[in-house]
Protein backbone atom coordinates (compact mmCIF):
# COMPACT_ATOMS: atom_id res chain seq x y z
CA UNK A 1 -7.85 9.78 -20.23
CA UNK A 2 -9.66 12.44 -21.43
CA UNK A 3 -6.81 15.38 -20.37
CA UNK A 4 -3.32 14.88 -19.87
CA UNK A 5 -3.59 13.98 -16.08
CA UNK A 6 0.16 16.03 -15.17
CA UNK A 7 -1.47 19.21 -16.61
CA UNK A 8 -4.57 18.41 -14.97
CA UNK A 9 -2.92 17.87 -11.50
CA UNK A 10 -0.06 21.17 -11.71
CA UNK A 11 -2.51 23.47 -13.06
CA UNK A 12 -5.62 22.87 -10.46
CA UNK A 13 -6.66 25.91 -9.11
CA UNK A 14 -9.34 27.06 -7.27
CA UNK A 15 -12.20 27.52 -10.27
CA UNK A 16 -15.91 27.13 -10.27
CA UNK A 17 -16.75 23.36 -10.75
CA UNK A 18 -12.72 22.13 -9.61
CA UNK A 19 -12.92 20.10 -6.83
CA UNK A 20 -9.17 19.14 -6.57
CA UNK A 21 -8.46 22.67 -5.83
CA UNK A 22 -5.74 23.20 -3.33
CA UNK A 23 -8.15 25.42 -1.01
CA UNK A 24 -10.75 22.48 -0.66
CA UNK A 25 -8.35 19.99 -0.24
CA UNK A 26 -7.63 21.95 3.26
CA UNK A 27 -10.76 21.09 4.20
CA UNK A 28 -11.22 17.17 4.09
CA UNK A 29 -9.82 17.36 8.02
CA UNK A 30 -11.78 13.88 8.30
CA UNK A 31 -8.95 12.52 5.67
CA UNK A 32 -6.22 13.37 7.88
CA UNK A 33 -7.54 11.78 11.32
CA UNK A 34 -7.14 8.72 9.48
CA UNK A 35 -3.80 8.90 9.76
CA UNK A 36 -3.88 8.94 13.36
CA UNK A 37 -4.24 5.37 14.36
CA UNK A 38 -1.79 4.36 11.87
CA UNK A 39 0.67 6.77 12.65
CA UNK A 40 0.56 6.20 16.32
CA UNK A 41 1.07 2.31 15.92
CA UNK A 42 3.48 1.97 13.12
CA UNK A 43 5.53 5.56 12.87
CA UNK A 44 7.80 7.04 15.49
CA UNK A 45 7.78 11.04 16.22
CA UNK A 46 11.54 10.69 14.94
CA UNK A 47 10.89 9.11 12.08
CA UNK A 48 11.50 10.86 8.15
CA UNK A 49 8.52 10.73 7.06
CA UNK A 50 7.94 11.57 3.14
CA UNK A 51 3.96 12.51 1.89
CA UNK A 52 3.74 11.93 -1.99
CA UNK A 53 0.89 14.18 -3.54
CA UNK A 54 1.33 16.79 -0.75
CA UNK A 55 -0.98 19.29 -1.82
CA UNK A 56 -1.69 22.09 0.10
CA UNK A 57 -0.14 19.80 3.22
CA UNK A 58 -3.47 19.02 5.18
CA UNK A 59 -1.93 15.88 6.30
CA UNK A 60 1.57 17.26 7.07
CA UNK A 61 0.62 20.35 9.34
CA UNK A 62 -1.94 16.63 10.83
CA UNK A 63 1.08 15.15 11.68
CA UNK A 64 3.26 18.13 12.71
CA UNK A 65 0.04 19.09 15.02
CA UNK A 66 0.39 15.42 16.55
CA UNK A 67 4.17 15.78 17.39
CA UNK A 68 5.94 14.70 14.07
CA UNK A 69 8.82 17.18 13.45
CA UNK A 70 10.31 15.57 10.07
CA UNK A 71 8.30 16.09 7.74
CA UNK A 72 8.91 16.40 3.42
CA UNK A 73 6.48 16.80 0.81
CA UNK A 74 5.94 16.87 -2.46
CA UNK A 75 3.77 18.07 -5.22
CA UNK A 76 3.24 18.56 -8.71
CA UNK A 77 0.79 21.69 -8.28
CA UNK A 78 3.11 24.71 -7.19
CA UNK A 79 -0.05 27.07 -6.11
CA UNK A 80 -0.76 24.39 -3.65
CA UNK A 81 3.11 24.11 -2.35
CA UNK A 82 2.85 27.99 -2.12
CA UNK A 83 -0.05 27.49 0.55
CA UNK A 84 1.87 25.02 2.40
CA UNK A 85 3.50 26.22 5.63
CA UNK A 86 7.21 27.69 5.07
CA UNK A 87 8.48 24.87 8.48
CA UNK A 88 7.93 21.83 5.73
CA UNK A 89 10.40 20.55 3.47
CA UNK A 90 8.75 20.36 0.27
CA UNK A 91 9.47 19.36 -3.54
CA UNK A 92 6.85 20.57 -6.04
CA UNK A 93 7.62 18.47 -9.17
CA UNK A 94 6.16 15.07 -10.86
CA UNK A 95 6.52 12.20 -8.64
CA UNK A 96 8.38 10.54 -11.62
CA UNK A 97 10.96 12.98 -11.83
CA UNK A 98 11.38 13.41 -7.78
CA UNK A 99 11.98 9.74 -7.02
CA UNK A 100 14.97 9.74 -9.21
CA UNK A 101 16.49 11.79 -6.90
CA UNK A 102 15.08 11.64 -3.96
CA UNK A 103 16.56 10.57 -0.41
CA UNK A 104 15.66 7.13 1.87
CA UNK A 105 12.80 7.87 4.12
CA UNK A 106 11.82 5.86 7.40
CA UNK A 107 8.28 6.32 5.92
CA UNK A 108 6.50 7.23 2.99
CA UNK A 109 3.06 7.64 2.21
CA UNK A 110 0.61 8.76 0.13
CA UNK A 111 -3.27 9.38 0.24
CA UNK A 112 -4.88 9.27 -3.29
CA UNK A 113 -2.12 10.16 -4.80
CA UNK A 114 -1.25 6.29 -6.60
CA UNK A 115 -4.29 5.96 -7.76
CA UNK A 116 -3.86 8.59 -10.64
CA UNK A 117 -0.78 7.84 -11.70
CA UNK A 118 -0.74 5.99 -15.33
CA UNK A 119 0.64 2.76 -15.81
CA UNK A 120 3.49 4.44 -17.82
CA UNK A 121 4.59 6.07 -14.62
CA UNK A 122 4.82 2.49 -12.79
CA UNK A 123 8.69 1.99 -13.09
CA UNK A 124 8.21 4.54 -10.00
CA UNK A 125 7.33 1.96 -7.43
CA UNK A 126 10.07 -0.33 -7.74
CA UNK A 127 12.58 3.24 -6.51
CA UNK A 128 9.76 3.83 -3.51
CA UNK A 129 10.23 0.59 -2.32
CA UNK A 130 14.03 0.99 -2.17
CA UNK A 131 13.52 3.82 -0.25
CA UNK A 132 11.72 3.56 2.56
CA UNK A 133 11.23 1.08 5.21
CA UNK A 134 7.76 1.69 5.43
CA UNK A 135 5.30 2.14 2.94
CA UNK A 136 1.48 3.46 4.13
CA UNK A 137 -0.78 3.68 1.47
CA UNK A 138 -4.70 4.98 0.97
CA UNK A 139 -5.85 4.84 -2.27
CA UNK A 140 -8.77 3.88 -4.61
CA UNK A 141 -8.54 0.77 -5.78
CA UNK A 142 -10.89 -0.29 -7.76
CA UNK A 143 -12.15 3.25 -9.41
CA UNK A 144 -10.88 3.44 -13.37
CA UNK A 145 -11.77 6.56 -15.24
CA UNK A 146 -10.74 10.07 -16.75
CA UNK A 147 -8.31 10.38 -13.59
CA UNK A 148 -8.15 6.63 -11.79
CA UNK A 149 -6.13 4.02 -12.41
CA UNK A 150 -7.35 0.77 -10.52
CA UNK A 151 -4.38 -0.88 -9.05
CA UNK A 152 -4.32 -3.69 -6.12
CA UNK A 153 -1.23 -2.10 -3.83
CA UNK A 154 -0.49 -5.17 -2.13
CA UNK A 155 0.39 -6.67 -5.20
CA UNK A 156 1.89 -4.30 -6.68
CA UNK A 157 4.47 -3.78 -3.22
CA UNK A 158 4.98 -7.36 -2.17
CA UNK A 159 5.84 -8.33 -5.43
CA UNK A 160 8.83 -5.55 -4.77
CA UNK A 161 9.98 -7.97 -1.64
CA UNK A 162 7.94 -5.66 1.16
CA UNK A 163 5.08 -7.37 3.20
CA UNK A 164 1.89 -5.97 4.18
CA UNK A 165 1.67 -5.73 7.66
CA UNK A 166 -1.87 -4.10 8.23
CA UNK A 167 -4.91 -4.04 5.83
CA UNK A 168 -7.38 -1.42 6.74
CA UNK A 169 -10.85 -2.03 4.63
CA UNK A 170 -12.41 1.18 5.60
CA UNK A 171 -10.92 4.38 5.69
CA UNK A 172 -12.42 6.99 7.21
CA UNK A 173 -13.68 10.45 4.79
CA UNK A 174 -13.01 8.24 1.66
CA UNK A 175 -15.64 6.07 -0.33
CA UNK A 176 -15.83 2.45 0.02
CA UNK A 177 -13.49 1.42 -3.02
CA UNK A 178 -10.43 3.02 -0.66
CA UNK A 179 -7.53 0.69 0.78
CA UNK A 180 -5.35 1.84 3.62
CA UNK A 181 -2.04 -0.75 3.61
CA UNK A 182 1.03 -0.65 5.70
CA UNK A 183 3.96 -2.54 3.97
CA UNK A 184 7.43 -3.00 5.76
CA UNK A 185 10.49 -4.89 4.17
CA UNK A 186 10.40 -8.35 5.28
């Protein structure tokens, strides 16, 4: 990888040229509706339900718009956690570090978040799996580059003892190369 991909991640601002910054990520709205379908057939409104890779929180204020109400985030970037709306529960520190630590979740999910996460960062998935009951993931899998690791999720997850219950080949707002799976214990 051409920069270290934690500085790259905590330190994206909005610059000329950055299109990670936590100001456009607000605006892929066509992202979020994704999560609408999936939501409504898998995830109850009473659910704890955990984003990984927050952001700015696009998806969470999505979800607390659509009647969610328990709702945690986290993030490694804390200019976007300081744009996030004050009602969310939210974390801003490496994934790695935050799993040690963090609490069971009814639900967890992430949305391209996976996907740039080195291999030396994999001894995370193993903890996710512990804790959650469901796992919803939308990630690039077949991208490898400066930022992408290419990673098949369903192998990654059901060799951890949960089963994919729902393959979605298309997701809508991302490029073809993006998965959406739904994994339960099972």
């Amino acid at each position: 990888m051409k920069t270290d991909i934690v500085t790259y991640w905590k330190e994206s601002v909005n610059t000329q040229g950055n299109d990670n910054s936590p100001e456009r990520y607000l605006t892929f709205k066509d992202r979020s509706l994704f999560l609408d379908d999936v939501f409504k057939e898998f995830v109850f409104k009473s659910d704890s339900i955990l984003e990984l890779g927050c952001n700015s929180g696009r998806n969470l204020i999505h979800l607390q718009e659509l009647g969610y109400k328990n709702l945690s985030g986290v993030d490694i970037n804390p200019n976007a956690i300081e744009m996030c709306p004050k009602y969310l529960k939210l974390f801003c520190e490496p994934i790695e570090t935050f799993v040690e630590k963090m609490d069971n979740y009814n639900v967890i999910f992430t949305m391209a978040t996976f996907q740039h996460l080195p291999e030396a960062s994999s001894f995370i998935f193993p903890i996710i799996a512990q804790k959650t009951e469901m796992l919803i993931t939308v990630e690039d899998e077949l991208s490898v580059g400066d930022y992408h690791i290419g990673r098949n999720y369903q192998d990654v997850f059901e060799r951890l003892g949960m089963k994919q219950i729902k393959l979605y080949e298309e997701v809508k707002g991302q490029t073809k190369d993006f998965k959406g799976r739904v994994f339960k214990h099972g």
